[in-house]
Protein backbone atom coordinates (compact mmCIF):
# COMPACT_ATOMS: atom_id res chain seq x y z
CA UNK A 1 111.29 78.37 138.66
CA UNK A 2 109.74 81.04 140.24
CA UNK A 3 110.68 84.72 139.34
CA UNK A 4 111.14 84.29 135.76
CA UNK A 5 109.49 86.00 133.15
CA UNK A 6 107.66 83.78 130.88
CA UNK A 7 108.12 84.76 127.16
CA UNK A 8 104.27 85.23 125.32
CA UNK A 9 103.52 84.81 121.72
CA UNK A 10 102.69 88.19 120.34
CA UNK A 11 99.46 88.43 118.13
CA UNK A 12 99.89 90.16 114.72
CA UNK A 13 97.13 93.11 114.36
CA UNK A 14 93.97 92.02 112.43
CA UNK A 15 93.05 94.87 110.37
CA UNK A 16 89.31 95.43 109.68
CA UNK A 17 88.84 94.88 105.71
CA UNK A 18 86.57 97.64 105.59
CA UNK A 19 89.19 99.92 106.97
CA UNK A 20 91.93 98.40 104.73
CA UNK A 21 89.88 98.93 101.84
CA UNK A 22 89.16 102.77 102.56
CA UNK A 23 92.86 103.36 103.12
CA UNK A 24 93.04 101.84 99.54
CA UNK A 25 90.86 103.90 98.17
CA UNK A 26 92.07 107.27 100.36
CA UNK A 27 96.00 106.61 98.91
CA UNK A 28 94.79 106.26 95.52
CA UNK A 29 92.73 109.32 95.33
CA UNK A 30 96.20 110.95 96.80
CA UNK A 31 98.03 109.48 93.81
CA UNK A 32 95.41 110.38 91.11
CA UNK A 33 95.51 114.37 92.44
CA UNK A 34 99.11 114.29 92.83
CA UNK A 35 99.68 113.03 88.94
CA UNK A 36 96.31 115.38 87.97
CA UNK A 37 98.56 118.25 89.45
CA UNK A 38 101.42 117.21 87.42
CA UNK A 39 99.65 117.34 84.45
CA UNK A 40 98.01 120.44 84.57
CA UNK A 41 100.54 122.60 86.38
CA UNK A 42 102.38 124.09 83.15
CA UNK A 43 99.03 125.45 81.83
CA UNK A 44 98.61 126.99 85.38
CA UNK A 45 101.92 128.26 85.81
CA UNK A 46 101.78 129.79 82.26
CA UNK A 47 98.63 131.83 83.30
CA UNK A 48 100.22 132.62 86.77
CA UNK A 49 103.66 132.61 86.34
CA UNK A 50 104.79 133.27 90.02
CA UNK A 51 102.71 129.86 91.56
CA UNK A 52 104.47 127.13 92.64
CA UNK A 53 103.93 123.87 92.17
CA UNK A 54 102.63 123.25 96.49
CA UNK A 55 99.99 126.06 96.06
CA UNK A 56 98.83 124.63 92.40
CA UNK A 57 98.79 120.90 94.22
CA UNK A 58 97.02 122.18 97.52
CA UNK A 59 94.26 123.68 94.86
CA UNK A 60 93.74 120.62 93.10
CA UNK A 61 93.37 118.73 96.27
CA UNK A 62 91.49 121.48 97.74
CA UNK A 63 88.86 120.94 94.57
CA UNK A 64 88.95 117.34 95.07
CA UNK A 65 87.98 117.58 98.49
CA UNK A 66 85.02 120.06 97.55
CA UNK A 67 83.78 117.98 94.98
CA UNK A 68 83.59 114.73 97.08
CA UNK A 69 81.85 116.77 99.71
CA UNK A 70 78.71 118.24 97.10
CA UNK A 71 78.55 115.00 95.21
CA UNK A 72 77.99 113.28 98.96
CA UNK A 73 75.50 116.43 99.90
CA UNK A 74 73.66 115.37 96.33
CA UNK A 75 72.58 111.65 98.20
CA UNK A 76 69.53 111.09 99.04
């Protein structure tokens, strides 16, 4: 039959294992600031009483961030 559309098996998206495993690693250094925040925002928030809890989480992942990039600069 001519003029028919033919129906084709769709291919499920490999995923590289390298990038798997660094999305891994990226949402478990999100989880790990996230509960480090938790824990040490009512020792903040007693020194600073008028911080929130976003600007006390952006800090901590703000640090983080810093202190990945200087332990990286540190490599030979």
């Amino acid at each position: 039959m001519q003029g028919q559309i033919q129906p084709r098996r769709i291919q499920p998206v490999q995923v590289r294992p390298t990038i798997a495993r660094s999305r891994s690693v990226q949402v478990q250094r999100e989880i790990r600031n996230f509960l480090q925040a938790l824990d040490s925002y009512p020792a903040r928030v007693a020194r600073e009483p008028r911080l929130s809890f976003h600007q006390h989480l952006c800090s901590v992942f703000t640090a983080a961030r810093d202190h990945r990039n200087f332990a990286r600069a540190d490599r030979p």
